[in-house]
C-alpha atoms as a PDB file:
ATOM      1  CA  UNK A   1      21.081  23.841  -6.703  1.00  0.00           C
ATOM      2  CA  UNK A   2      21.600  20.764  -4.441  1.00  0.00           C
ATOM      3  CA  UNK A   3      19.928  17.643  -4.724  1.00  0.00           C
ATOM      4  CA  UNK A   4      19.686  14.565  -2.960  1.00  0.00           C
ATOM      5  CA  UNK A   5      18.755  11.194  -4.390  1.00  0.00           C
ATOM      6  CA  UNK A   6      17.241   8.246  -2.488  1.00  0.00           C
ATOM      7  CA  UNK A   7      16.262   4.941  -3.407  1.00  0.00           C
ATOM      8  CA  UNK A   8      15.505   3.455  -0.233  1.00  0.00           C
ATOM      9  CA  UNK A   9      15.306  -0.320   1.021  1.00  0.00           C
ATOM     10  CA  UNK A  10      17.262  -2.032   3.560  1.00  0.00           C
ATOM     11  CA  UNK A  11      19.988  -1.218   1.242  1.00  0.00           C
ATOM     12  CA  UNK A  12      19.690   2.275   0.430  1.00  0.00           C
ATOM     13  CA  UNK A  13      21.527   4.522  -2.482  1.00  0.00           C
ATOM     14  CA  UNK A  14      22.313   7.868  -1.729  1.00  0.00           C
ATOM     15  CA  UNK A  15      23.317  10.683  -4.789  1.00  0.00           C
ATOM     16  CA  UNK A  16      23.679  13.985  -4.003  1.00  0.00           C
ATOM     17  CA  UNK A  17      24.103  16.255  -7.244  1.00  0.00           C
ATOM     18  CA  UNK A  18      25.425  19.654  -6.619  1.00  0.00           C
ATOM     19  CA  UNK A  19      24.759  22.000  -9.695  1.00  0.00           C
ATOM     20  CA  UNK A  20      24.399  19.435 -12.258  1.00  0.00           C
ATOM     21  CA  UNK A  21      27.834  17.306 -10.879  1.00  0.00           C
ATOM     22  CA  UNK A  22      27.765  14.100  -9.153  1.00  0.00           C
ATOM     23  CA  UNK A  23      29.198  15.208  -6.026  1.00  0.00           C
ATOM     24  CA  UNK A  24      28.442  12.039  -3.757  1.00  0.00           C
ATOM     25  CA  UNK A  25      27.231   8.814  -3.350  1.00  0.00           C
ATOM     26  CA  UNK A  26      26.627   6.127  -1.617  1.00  0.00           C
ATOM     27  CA  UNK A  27      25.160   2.860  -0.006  1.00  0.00           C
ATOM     28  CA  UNK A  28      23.499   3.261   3.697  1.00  0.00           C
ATOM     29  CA  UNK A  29      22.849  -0.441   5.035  1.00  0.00           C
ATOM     30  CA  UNK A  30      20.341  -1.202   8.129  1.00  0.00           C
ATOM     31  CA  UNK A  31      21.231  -4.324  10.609  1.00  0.00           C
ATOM     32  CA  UNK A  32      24.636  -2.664  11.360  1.00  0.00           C
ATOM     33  CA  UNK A  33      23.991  -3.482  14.730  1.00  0.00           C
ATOM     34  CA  UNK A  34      23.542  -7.162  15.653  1.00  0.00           C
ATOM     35  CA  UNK A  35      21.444  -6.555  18.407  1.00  0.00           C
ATOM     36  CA  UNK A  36      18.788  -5.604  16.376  1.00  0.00           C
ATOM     37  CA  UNK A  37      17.996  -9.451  15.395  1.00  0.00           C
ATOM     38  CA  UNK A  38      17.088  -9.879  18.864  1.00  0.00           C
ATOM     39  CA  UNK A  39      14.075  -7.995  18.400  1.00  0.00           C
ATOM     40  CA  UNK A  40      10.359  -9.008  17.905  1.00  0.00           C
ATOM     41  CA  UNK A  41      10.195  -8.630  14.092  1.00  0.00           C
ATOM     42  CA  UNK A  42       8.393  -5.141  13.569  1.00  0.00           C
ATOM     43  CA  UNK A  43      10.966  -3.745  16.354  1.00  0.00           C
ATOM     44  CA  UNK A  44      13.306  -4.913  14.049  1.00  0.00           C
ATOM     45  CA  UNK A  45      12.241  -2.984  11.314  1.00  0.00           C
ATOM     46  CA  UNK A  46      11.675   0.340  13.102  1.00  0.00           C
ATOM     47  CA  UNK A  47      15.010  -0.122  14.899  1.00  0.00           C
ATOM     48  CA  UNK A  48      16.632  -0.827  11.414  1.00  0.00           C
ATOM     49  CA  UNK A  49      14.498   2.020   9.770  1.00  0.00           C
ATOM     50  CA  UNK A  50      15.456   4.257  12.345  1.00  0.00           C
ATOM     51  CA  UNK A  51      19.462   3.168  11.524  1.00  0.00           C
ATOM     52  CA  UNK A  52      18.723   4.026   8.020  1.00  0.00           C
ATOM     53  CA  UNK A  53      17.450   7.941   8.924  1.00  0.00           C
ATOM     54  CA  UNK A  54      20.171   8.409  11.454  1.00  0.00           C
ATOM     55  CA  UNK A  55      22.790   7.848   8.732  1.00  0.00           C
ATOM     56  CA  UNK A  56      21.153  10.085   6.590  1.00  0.00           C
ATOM     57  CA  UNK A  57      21.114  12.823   9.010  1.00  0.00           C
ATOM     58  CA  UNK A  58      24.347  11.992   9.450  1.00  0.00           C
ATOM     59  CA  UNK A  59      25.440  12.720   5.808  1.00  0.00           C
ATOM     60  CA  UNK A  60      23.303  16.554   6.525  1.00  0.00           C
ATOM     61  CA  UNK A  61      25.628  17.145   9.386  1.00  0.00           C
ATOM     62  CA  UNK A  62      28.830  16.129   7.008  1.00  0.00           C
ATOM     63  CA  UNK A  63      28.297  17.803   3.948  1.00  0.00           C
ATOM     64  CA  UNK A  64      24.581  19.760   4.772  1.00  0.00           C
ATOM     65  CA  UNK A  65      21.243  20.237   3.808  1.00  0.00           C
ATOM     66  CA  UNK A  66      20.135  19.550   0.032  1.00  0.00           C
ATOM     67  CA  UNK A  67      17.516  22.054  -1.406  1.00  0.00           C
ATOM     68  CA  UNK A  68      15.644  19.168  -2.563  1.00  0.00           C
ATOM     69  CA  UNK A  69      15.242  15.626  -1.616  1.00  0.00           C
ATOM     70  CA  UNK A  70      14.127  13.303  -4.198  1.00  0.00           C
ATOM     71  CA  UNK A  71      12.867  10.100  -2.969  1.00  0.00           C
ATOM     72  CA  UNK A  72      11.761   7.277  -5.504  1.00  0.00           C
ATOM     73  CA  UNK A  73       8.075   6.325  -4.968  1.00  0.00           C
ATOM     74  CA  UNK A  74       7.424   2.718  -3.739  1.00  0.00           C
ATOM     75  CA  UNK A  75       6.759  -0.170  -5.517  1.00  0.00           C
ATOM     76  CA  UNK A  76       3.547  -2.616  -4.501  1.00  0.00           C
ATOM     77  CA  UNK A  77       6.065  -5.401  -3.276  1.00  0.00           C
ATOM     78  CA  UNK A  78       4.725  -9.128  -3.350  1.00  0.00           C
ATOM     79  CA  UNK A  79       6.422  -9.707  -0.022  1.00  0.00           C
ATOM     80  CA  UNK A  80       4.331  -8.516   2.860  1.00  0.00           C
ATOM     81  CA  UNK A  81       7.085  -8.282   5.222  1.00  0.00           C
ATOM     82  CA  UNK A  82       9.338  -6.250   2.541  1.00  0.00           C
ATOM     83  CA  UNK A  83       6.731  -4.101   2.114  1.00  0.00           C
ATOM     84  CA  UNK A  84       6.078  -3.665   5.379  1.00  0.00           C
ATOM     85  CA  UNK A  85       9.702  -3.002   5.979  1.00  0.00           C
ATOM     86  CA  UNK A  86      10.027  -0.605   3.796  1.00  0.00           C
ATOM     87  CA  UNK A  87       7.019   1.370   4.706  1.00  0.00           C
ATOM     88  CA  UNK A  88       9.050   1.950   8.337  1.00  0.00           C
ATOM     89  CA  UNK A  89      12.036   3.308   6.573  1.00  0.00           C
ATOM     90  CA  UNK A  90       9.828   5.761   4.702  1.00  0.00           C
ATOM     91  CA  UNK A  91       7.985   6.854   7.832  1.00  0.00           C
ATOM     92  CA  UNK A  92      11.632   7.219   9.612  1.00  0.00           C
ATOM     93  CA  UNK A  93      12.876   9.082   6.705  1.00  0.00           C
ATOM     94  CA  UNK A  94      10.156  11.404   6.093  1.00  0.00           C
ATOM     95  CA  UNK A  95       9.969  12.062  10.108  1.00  0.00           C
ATOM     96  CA  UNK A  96      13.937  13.222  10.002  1.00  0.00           C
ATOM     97  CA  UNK A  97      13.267  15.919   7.013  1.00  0.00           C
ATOM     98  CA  UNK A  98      10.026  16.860   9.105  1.00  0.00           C
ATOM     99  CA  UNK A  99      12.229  17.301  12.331  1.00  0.00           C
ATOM    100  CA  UNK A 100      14.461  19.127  10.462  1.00  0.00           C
ATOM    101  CA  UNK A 101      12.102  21.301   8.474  1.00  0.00           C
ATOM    102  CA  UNK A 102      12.984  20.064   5.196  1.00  0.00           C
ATOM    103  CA  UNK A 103       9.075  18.349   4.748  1.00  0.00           C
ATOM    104  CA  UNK A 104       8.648  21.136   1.874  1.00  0.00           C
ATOM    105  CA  UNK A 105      11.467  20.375   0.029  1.00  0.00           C
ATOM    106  CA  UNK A 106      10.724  16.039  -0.553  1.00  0.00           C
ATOM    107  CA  UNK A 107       9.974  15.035  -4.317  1.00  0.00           C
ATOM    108  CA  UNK A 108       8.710  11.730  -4.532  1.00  0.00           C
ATOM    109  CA  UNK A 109       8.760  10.335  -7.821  1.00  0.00           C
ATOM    110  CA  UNK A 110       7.894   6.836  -9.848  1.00  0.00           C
ATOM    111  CA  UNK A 111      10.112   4.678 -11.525  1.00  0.00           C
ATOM    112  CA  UNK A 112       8.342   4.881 -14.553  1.00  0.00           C
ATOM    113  CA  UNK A 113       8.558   8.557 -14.622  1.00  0.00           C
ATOM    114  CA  UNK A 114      12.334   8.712 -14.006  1.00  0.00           C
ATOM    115  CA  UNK A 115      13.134   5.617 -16.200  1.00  0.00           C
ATOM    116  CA  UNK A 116      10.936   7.638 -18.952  1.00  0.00           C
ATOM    117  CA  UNK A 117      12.356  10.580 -18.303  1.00  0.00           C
ATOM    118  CA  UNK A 118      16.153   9.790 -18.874  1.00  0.00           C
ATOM    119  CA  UNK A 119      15.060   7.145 -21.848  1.00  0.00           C
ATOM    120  CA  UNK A 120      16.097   4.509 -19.779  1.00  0.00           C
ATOM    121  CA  UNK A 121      14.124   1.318 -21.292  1.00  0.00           C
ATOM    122  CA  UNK A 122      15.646  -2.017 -22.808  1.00  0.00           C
ATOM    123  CA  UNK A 123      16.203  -1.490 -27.093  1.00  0.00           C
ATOM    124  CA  UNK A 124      15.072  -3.612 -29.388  1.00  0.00           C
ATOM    125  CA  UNK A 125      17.496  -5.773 -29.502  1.00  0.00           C
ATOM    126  CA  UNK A 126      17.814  -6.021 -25.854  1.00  0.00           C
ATOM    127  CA  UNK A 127      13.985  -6.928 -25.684  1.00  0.00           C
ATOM    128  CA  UNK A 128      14.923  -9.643 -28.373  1.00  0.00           C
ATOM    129  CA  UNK A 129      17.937 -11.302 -26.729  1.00  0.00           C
ATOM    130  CA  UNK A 130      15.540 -11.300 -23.614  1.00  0.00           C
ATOM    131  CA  UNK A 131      12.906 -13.201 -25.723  1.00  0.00           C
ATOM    132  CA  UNK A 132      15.668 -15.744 -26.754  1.00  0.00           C
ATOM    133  CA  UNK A 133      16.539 -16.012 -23.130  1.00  0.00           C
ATOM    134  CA  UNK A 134      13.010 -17.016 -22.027  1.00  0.00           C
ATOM    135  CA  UNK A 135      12.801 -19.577 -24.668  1.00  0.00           C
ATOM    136  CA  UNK A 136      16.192 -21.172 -23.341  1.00  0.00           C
ATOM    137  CA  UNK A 137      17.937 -20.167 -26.607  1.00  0.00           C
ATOM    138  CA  UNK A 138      20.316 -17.767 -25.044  1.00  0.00           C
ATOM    139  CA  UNK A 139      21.691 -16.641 -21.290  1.00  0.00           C
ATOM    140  CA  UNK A 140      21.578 -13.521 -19.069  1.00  0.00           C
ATOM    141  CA  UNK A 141      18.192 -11.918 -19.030  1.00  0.00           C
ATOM    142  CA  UNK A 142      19.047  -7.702 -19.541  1.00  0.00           C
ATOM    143  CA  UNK A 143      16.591  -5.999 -16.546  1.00  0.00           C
ATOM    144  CA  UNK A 144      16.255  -2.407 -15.599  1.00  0.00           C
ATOM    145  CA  UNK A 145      19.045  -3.013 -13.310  1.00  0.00           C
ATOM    146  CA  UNK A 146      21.343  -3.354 -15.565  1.00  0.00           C
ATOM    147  CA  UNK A 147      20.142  -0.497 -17.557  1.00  0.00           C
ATOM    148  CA  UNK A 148      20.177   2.120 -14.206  1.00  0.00           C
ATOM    149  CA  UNK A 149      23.907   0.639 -13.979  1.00  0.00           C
ATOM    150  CA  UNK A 150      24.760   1.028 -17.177  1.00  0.00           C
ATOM    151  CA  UNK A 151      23.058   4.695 -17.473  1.00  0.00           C
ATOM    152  CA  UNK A 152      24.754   5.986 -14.425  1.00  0.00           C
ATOM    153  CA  UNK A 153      28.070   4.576 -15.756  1.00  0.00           C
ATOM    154  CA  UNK A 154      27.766   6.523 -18.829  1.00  0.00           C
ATOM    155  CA  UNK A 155      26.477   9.455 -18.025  1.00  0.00           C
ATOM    156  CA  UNK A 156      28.437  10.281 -14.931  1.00  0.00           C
ATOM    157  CA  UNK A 157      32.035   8.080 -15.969  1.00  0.00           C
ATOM    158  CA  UNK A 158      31.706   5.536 -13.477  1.00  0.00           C
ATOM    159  CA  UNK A 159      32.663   2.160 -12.734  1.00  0.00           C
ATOM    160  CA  UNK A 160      29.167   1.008 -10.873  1.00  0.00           C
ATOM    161  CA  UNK A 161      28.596  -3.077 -10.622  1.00  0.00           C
ATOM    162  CA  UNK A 162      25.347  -4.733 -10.852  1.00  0.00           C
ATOM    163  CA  UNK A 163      25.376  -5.332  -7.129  1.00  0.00           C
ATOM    164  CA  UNK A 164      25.820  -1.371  -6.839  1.00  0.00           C
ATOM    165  CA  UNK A 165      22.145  -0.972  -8.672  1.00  0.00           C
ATOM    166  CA  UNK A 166      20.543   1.012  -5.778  1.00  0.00           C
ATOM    167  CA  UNK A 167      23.418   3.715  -5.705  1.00  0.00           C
ATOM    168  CA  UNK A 168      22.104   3.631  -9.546  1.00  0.00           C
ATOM    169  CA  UNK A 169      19.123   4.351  -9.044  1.00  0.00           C
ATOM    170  CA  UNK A 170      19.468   7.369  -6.353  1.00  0.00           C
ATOM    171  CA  UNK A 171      21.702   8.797  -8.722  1.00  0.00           C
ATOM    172  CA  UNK A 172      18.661   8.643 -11.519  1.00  0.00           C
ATOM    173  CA  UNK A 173      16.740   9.692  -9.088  1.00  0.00           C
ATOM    174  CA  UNK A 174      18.234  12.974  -8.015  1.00  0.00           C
ATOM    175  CA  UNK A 175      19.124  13.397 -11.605  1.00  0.00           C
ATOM    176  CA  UNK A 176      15.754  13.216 -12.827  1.00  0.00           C
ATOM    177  CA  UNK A 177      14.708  15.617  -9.424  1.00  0.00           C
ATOM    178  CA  UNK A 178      17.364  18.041 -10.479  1.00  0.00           C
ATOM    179  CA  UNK A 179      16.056  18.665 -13.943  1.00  0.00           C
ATOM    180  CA  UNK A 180      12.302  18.963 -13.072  1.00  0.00           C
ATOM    181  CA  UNK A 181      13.365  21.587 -10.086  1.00  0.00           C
ATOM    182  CA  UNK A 182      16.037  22.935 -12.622  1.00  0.00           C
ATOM    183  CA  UNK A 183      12.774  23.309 -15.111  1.00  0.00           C
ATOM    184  CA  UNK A 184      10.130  24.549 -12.465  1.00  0.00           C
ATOM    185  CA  UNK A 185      11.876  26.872  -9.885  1.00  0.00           C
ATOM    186  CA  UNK A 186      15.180  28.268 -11.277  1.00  0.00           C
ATOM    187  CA  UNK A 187      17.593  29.122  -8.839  1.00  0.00           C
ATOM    188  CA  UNK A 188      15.245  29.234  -6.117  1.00  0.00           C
ATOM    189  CA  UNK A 189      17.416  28.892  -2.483  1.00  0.00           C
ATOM    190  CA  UNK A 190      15.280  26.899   0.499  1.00  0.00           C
ATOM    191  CA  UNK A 191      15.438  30.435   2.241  1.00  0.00           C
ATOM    192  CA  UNK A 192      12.935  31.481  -0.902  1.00  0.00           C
ATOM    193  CA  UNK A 193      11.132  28.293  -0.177  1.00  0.00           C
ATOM    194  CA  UNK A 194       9.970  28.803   3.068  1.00  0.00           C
ATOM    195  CA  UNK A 195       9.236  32.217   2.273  1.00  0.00           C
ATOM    196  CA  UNK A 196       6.895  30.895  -0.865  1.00  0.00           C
ATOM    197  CA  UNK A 197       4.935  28.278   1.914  1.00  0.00           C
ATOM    198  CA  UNK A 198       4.993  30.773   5.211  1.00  0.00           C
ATOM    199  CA  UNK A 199       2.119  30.875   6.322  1.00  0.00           C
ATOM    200  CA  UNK A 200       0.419  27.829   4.725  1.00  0.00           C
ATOM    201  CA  UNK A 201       0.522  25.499   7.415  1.00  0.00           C
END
């Protein structure tokens, strides 16, 4: 089975997971083309959104189709223009797997669920050096950054950075999607797929 991991923002990871091995990843970044600051500010996003989905098409046509895509869920952002921002990249994304027929084959799935699912969560300790560090009586708070870092560094022998947390994350995420489509629908090809939906819309 072949999965693909996304966590998606302006800088989004990419994992894809072939049988259970980490056989890709990567960072996709929007605003590779300057001319896209000259644009009214929502043109801007969909042109950058729009960057985002090419490249991922672009990594179908290199290496091809996933059976699955798993897509983290978004986040209520406190930053209207973030959120608004990232809400094009999801549309662009979702309309590429549409236009290619993969819509039945997107997972979308929380943070907390994926985080809970590969018991990644700050120890005790960690939650008491983090206590010290609010009361000014130690330094470096430990987030859930850190953790998907440090997770995917483990688990996979890697040598990711804390600035690399977003390839981190797609790689949690299509690990996490791998073992709930491992669990669900054993060895199931996207030709069965479409078989399973014809007919249902």
């Amino acid at each position: 089975m072949r999965v693909l991991g996304l966590d998606m923002s302006s800088k989004t990871g990419y994992a894809f997971l072939d049988n259970e091995k980490l056989s890709s990843y990567g960072l996709i970044q929007a605003f590779k083309d300057d001319s896209l600051y000259d644009l009214v500010e929502d043109y801007k996003y969909m042109g950058a959104a729009k960057e985002i989905a090419r490249d991922i098409n672009n990594l179908f046509e290199d290496s091809g189709e996933p059976d699955f895509v798993c897509i983290e869920q978004t986040n209520k952002g406190r930053d209207r223009n973030s959120q608004k921002y990232l809400e094009f990249i999801h549309f662009a994304v979702l309309d590429l797997l549409k236009v290619r027929g993969m819509e039945r084959r997107v997972r979308y799935i929380d943070t907390s669920f994926w985080r809970r699912a590969l018991k990644i969560s700050l120890s005790k300790e960690q939650r008491a050096h983090n206590k010290l560090v609010k009361q000014g009586k130690a330094r470096g708070k430990i987030t859930p950054k850190h953790l998907a870092v440090n997770w995917a560094n483990s688990r996979y022998n890697l040598n990711l950075l804390l600035k690399d947390n977003d390839i981190a994350d797609a790689i949690a995420v299509a690990t996490c999607g791998y073992t709930n489509e491992s669990k669900h629908k054993p060895n199931v090809t996207p030709n069965q797929i479409e078989q399973l939906f014809a007919g249902q819309g």
